[in-house]
N, C-alpha and C. Protein backbone atom coordinates (compact mmCIF):
# COMPACT_ATOMS: atom_id res chain seq x y z
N UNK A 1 206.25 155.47 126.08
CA UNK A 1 207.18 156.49 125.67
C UNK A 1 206.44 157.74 125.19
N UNK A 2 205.42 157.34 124.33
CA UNK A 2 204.63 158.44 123.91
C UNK A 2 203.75 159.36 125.35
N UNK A 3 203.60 158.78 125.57
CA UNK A 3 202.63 159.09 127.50
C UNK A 3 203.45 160.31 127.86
N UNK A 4 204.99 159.50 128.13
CA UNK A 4 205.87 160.18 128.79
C UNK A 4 206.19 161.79 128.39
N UNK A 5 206.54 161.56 126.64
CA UNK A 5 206.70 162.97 126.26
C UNK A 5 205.71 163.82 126.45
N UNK A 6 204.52 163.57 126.19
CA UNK A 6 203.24 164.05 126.59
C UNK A 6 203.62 164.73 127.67
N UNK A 7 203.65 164.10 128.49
CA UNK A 7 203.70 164.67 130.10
C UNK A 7 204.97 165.83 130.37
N UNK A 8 205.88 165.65 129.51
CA UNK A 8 206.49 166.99 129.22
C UNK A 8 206.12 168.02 128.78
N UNK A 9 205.52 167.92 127.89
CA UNK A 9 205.05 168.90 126.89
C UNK A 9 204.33 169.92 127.95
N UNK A 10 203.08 169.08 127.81
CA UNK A 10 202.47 169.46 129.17
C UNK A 10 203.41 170.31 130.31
N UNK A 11 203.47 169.74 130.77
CA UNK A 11 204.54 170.20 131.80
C UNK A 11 205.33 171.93 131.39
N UNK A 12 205.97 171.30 130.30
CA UNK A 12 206.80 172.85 129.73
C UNK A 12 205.45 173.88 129.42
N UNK A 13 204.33 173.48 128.67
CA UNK A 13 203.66 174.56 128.45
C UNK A 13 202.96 174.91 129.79
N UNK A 14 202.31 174.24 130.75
CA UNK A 14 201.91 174.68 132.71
C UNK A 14 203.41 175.47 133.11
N UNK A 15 204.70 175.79 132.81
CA UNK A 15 205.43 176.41 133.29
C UNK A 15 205.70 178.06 132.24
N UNK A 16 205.56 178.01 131.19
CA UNK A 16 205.19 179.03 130.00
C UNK A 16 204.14 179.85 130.55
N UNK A 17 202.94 178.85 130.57
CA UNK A 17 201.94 179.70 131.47
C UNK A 17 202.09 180.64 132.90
N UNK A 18 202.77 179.80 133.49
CA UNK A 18 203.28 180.54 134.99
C UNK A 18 204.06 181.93 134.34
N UNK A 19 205.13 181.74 133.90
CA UNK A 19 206.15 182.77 133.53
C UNK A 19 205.47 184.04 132.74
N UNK A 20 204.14 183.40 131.95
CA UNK A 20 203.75 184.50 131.22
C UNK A 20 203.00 185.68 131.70
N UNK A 21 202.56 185.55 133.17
CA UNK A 21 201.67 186.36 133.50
C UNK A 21 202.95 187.13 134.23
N UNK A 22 202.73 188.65 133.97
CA UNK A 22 203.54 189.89 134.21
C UNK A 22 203.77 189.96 135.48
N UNK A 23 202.87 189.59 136.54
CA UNK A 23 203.38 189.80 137.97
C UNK A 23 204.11 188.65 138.09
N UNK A 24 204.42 187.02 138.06
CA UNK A 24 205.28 186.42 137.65
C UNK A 24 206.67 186.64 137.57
N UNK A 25 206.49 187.62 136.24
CA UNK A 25 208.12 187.67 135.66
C UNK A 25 208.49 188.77 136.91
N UNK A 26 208.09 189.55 137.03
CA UNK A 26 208.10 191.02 138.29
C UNK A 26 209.02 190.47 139.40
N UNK A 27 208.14 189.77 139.87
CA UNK A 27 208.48 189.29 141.12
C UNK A 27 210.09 188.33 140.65
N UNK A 28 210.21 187.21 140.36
CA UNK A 28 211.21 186.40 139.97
C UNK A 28 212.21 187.64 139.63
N UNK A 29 212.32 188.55 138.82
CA UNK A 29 213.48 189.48 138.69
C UNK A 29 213.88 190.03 139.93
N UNK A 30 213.10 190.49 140.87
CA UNK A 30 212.62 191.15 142.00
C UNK A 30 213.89 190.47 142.42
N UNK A 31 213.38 189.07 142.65
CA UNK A 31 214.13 188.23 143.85
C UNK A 31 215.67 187.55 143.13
N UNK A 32 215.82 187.51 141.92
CA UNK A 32 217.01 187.44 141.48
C UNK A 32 218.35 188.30 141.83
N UNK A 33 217.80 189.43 142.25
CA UNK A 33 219.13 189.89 143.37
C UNK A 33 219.13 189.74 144.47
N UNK A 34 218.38 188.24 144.97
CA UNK A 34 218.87 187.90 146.42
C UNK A 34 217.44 187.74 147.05
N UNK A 35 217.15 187.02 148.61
CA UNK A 35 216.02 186.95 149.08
C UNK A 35 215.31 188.01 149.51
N UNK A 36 214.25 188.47 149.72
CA UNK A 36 213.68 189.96 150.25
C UNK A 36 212.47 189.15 150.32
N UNK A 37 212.27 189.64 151.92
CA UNK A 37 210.63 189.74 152.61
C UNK A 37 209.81 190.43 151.81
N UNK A 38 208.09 189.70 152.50
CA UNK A 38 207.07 190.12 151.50
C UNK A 38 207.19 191.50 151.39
N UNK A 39 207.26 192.53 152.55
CA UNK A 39 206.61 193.60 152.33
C UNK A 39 207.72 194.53 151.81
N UNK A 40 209.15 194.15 152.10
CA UNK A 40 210.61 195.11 150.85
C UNK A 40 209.69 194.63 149.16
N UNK A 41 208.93 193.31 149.09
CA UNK A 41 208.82 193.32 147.42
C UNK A 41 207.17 194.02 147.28
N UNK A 42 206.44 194.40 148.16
CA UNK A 42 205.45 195.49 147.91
C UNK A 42 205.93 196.60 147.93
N UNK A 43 206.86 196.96 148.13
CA UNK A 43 207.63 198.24 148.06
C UNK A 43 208.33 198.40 147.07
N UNK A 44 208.28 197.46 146.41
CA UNK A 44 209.44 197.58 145.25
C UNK A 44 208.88 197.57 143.73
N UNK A 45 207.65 196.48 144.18
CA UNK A 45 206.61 196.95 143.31
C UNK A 45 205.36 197.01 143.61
N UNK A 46 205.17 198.44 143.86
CA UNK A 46 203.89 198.76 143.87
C UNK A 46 203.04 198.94 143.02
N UNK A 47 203.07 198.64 141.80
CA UNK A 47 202.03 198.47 140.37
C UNK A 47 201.62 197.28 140.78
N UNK A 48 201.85 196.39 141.68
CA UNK A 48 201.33 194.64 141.89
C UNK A 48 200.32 194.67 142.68
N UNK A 49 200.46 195.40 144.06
CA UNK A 49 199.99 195.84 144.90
C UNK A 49 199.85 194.18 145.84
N UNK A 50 199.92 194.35 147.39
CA UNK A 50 200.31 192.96 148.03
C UNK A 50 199.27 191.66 147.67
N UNK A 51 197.95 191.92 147.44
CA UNK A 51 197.56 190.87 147.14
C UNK A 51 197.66 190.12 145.49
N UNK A 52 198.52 190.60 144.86
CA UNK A 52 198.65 189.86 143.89
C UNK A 52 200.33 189.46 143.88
N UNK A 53 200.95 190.29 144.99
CA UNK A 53 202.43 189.26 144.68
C UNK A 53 202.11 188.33 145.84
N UNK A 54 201.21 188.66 146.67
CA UNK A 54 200.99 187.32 147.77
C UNK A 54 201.07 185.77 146.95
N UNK A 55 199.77 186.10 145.51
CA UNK A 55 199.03 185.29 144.96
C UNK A 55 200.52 184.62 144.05
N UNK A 56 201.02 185.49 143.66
CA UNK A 56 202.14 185.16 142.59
C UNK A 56 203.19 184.39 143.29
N UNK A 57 203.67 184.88 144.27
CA UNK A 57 204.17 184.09 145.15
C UNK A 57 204.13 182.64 145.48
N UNK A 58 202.55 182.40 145.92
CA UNK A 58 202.28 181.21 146.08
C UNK A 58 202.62 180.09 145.19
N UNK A 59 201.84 181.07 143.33
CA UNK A 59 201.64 180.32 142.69
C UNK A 59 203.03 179.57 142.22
N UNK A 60 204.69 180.77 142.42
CA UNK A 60 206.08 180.33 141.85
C UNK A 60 206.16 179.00 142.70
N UNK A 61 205.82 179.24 143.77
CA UNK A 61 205.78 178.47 144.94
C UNK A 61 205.70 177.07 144.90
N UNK A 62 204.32 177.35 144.81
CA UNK A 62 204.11 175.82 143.72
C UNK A 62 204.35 175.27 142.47
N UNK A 63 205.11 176.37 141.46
CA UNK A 63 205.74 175.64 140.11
C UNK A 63 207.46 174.97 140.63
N UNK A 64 207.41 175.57 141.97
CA UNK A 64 209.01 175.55 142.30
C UNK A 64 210.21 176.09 142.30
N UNK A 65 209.55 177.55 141.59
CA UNK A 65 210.54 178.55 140.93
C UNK A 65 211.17 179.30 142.66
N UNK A 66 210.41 179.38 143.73
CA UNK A 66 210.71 179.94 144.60
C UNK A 66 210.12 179.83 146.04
N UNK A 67 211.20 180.01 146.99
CA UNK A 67 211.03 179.23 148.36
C UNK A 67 210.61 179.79 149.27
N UNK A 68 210.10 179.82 150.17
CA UNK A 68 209.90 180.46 151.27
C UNK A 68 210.83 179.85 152.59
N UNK A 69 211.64 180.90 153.17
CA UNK A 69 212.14 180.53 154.21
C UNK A 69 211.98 181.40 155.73
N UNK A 70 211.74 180.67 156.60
CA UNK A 70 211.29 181.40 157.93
C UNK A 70 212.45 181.23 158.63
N UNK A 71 212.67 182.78 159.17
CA UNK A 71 214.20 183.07 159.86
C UNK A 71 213.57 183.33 161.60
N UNK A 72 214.11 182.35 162.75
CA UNK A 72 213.46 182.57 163.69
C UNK A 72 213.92 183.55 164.13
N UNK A 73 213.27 184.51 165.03
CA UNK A 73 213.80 185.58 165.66
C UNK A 73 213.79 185.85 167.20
N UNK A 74 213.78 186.45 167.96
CA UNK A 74 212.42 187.51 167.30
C UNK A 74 213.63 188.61 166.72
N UNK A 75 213.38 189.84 166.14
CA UNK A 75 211.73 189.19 165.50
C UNK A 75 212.01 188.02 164.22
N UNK A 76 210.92 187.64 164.22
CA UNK A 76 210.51 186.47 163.36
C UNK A 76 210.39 187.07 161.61
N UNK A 77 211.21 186.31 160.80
CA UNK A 77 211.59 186.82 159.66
C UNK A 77 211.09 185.94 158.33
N UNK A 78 210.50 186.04 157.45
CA UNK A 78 210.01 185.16 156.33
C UNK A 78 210.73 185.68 155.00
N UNK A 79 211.38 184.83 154.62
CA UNK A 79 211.71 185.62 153.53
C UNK A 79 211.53 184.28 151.85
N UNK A 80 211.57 185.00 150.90
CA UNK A 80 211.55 184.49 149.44
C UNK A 80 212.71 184.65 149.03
N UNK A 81 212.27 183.67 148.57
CA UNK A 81 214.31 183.50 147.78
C UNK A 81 213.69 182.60 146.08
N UNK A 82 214.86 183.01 145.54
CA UNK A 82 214.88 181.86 144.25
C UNK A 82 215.34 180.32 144.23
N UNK A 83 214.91 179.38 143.97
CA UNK A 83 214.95 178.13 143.69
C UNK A 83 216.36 177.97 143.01
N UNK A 84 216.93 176.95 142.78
CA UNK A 84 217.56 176.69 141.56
C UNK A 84 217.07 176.81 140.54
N UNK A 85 215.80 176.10 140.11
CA UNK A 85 214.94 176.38 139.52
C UNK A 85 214.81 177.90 139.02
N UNK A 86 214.79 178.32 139.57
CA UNK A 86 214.12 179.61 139.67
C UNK A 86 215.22 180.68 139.16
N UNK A 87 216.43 180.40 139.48
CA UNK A 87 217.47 181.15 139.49
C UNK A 87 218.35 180.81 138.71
N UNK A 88 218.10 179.73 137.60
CA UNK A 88 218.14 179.25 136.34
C UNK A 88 217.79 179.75 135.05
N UNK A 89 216.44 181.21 135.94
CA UNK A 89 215.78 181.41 134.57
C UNK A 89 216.30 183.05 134.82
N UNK A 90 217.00 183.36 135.69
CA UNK A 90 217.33 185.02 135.71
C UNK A 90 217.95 185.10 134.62
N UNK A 91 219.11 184.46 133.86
CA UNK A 91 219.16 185.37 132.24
C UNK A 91 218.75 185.42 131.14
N UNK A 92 217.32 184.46 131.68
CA UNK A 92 216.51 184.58 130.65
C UNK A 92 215.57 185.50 130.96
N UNK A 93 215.06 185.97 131.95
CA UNK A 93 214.57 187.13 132.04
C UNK A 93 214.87 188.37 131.84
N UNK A 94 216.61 188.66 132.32
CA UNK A 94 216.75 189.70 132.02
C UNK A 94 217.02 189.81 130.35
N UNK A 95 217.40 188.36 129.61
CA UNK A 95 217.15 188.64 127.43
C UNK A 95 216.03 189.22 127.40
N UNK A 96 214.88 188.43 127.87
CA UNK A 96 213.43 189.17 127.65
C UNK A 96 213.25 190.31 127.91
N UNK A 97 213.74 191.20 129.05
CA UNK A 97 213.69 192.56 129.38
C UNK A 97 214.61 193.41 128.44
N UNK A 98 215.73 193.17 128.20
CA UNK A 98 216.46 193.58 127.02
C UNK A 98 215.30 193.47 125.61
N UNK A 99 215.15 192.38 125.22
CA UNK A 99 214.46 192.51 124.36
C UNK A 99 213.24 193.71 124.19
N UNK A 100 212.33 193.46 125.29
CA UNK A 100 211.66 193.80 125.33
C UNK A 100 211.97 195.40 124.97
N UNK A 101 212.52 196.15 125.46
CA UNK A 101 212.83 197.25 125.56
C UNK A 101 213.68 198.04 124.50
N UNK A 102 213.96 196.84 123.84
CA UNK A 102 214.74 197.49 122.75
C UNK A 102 213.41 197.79 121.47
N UNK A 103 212.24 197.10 121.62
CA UNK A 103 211.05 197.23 120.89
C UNK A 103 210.15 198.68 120.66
């Protein structure tokens, strides 16, 4: 039992970590109004510049926060979308941005 909570803990703080790094939260808001291809979210934020929402990407990717889906075409279409996961945490992002801003 003790193991187990452990492995939460864990767990919640490896997902704290994900969320905390700024290109992270960027992107996840980004895509909370809906799926958009890589290069509409280098356009949208260009303070990230593509190789770090590539990287950020991956990394939601692998926490689970967000999906990649390939639309066949032609042309051939890739797009990011939010998870459940993922799209669970949009009003908590936008409290934090409120917050934030009211500072």
């Amino acid at each position: 039992m003790a193991h187990e909570r452990g492995r939460e803990v864990t767990s919640f703080l490896d997902e704290l970590v994900t969320l905390g790094q700024h290109e992270h939260a960027a992107i996840l808001r980004r895509l909370a109004n809906g799926p958009h291809r890589f290069n509409d979210l280098v356009e949208a934020l260009p303070q990230l510049g593509d190789g770090t929402i590539g990287s950020g990407l991956r990394d939601l990717d692998n926490a689970g926060l967000v999906a990649r889906r390939v639309e066949p075409g032609p042309p051939l279409r890739v797009l990011y979308e939010l998870t459940p996961a993922g799209g669970s945490l949009a009003p908590t992002l936008v409290a934090l941005e409120r917050w934030a801003a009211e500072r």
